[in-house]
Protein backbone atom coordinates (compact mmCIF):
# COMPACT_ATOMS: atom_id res chain seq x y z
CA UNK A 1 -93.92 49.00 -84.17
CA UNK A 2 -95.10 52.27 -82.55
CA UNK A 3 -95.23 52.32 -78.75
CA UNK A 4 -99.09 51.84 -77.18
CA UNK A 5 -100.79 54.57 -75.45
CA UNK A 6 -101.51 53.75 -72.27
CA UNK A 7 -105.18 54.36 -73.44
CA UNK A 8 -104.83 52.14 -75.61
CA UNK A 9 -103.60 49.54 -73.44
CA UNK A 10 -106.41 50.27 -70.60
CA UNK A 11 -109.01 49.87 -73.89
CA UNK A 12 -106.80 46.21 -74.68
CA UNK A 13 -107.63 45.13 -70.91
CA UNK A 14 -111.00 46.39 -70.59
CA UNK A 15 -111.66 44.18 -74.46
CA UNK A 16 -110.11 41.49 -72.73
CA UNK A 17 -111.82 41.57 -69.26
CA UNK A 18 -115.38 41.97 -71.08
CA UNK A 19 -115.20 38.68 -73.09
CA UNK A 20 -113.05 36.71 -70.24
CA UNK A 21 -115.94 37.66 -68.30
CA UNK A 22 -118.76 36.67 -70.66
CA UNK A 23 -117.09 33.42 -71.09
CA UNK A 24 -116.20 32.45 -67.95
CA UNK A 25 -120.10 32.84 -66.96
CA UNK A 26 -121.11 31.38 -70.61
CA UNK A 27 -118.44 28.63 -70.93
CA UNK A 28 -117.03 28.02 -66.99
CA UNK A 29 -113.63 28.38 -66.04
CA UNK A 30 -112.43 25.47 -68.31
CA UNK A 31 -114.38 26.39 -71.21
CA UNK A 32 -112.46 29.91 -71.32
CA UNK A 33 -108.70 29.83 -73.12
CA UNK A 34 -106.36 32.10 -74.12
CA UNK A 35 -107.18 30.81 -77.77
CA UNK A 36 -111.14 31.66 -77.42
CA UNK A 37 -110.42 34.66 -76.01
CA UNK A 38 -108.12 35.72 -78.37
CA UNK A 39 -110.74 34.36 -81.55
CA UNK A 40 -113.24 36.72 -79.79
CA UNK A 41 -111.14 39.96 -79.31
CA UNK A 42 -109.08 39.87 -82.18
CA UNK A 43 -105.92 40.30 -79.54
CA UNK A 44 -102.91 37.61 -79.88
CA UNK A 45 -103.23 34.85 -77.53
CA UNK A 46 -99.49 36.49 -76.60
CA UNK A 47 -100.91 39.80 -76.05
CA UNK A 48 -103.52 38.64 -74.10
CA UNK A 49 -100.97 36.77 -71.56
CA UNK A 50 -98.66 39.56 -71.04
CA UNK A 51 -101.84 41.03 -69.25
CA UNK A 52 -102.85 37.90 -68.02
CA UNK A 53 -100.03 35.64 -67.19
CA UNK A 54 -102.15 32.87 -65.56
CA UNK A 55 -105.63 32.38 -66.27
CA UNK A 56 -106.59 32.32 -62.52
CA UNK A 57 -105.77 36.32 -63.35
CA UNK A 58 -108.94 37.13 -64.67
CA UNK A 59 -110.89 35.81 -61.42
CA UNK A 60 -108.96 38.34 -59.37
CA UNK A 61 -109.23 40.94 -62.04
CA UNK A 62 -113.06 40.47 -62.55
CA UNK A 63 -113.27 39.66 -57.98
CA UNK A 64 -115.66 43.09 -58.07
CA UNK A 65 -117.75 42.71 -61.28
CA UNK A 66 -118.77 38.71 -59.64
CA UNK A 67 -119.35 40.16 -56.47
CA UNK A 68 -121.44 42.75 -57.69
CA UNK A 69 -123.43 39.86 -60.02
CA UNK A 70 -124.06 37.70 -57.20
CA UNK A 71 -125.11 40.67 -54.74
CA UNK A 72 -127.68 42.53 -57.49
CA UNK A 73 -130.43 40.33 -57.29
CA UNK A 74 -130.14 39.80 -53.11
CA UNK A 75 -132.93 41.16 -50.77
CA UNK A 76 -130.77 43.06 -47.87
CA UNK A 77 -133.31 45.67 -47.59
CA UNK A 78 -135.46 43.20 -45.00
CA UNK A 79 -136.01 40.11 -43.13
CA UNK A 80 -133.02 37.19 -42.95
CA UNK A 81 -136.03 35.12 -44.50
CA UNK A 82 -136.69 37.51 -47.15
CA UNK A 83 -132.73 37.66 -48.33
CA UNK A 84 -132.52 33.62 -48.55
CA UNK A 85 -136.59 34.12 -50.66
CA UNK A 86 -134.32 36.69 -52.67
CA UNK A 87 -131.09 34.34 -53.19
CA UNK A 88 -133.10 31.09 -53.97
CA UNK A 89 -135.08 32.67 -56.69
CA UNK A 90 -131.92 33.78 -58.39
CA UNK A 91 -130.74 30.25 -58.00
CA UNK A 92 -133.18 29.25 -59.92
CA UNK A 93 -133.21 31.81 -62.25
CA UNK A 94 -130.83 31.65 -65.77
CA UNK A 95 -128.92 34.47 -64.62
CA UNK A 96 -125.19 36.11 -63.46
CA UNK A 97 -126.04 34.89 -60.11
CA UNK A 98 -126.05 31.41 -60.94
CA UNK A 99 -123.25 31.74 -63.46
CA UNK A 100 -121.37 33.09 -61.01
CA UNK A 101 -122.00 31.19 -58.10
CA UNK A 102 -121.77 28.10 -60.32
CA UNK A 103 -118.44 29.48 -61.36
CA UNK A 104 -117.18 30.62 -57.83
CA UNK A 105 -117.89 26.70 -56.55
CA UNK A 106 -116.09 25.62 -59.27
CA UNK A 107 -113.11 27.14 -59.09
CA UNK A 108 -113.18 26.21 -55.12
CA UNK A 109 -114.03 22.73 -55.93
CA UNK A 110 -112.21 21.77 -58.71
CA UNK A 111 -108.48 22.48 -57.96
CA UNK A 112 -107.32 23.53 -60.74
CA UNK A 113 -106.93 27.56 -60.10
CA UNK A 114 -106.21 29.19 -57.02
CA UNK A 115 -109.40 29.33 -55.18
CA UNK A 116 -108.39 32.66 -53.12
CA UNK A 117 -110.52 34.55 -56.00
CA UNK A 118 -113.58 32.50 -55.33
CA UNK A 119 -113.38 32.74 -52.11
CA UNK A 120 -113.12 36.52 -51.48
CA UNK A 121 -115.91 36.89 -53.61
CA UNK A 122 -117.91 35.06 -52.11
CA UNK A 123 -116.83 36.53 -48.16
CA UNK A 124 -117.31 39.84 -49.26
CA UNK A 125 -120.63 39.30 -50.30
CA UNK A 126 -121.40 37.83 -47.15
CA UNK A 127 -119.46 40.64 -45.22
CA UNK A 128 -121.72 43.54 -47.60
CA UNK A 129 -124.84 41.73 -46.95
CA UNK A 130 -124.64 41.36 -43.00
CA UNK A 131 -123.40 45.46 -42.92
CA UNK A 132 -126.68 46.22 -45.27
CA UNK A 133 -128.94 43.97 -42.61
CA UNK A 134 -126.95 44.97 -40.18
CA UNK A 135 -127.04 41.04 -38.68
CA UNK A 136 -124.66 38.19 -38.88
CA UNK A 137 -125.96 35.77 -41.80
CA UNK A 138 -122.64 32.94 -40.94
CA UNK A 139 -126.10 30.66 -40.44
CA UNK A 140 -127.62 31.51 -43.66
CA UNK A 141 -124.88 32.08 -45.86
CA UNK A 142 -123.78 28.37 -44.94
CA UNK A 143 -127.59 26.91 -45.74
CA UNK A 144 -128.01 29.18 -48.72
CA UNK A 145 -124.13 27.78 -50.08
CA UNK A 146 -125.13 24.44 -49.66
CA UNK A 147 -128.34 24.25 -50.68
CA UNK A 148 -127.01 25.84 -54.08
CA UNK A 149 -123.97 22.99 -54.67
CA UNK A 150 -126.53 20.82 -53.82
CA UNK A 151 -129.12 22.62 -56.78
CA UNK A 152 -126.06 22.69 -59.03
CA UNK A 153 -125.29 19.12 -58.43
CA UNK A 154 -128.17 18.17 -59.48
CA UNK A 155 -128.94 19.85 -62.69
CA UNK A 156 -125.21 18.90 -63.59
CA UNK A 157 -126.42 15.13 -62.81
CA UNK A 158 -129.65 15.62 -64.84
CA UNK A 159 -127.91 16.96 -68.01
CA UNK A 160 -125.51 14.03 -68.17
């Protein structure tokens, strides 16, 4: 079998990163496998892995496309009151920005990837937002967090 290109490979990543990332917002972190992946791309479940060796790879790969979904929709142009307006209307929106929130608490939550990912993601959006307002939002960023676990709590509750 001819060598790949390293084209080629970038184009094999980027395939992979695309769908990994539309799944892991469509289907959560343990909805996503090697094998849907692989159904989806048309790459080997093999192929896939020697890019991704654990699937905790794709958070860190995809750390700036999440960050970038949960800061798009985010007032930082204003008011403190005006960002958390801004942040609970795209909790309640069907959206990235719940997808990925939803997804970033439960990778922290659950245990069962390493939650560094999650984590940086969500500090760096913090860290962006409070150089954009130019003000420390530690006070806000902890109400906003909890009051969305507590939102996504719920609708898990009223679903089962």
């Amino acid at each position: 079998m001819p060598k790949r290109s390293k084209a080629q490979t970038q184009q094999t990543i980027e395939t992979i990163l695309a769908e990994a990332k539309r799944q892991l917002l469509a289907l959560g972190y343990e909805g996503m496998s090697y094998t849907t992946l692989s159904e989806a791309t048309g790459v080997s479940r093999t192929g896939i892995s020697h890019h991704f060796p654990r699937k905790q790879d794709f958070m860190v790969a995809l750390e700036p496309f999440l960050v970038e979904s949960l800061r798009t929709p985010l007032d930082t142009r204003s008011t403190i009151n005006a960002f958390m307006k801004s942040w609970m209307q795209a909790m309640h929106a069907e959206g990235e920005f719940k997808a990925t929130l939803k997804l970033c608490f439960y990778v922290l939550i659950s245990g069962k990837a390493d939650n560094g990912a999650a984590f940086r993601c969500l500090k760096t959006l913090q860290q962006e937002c409070e150089q954009q307002m130019q003000t420390d939002l530690t006070v806000a960023f902890s109400q906003l967090l909890g009051a969305s676990l507590l939102l996504c709590r719920q609708r898990a509750e009223t679903k089962s």
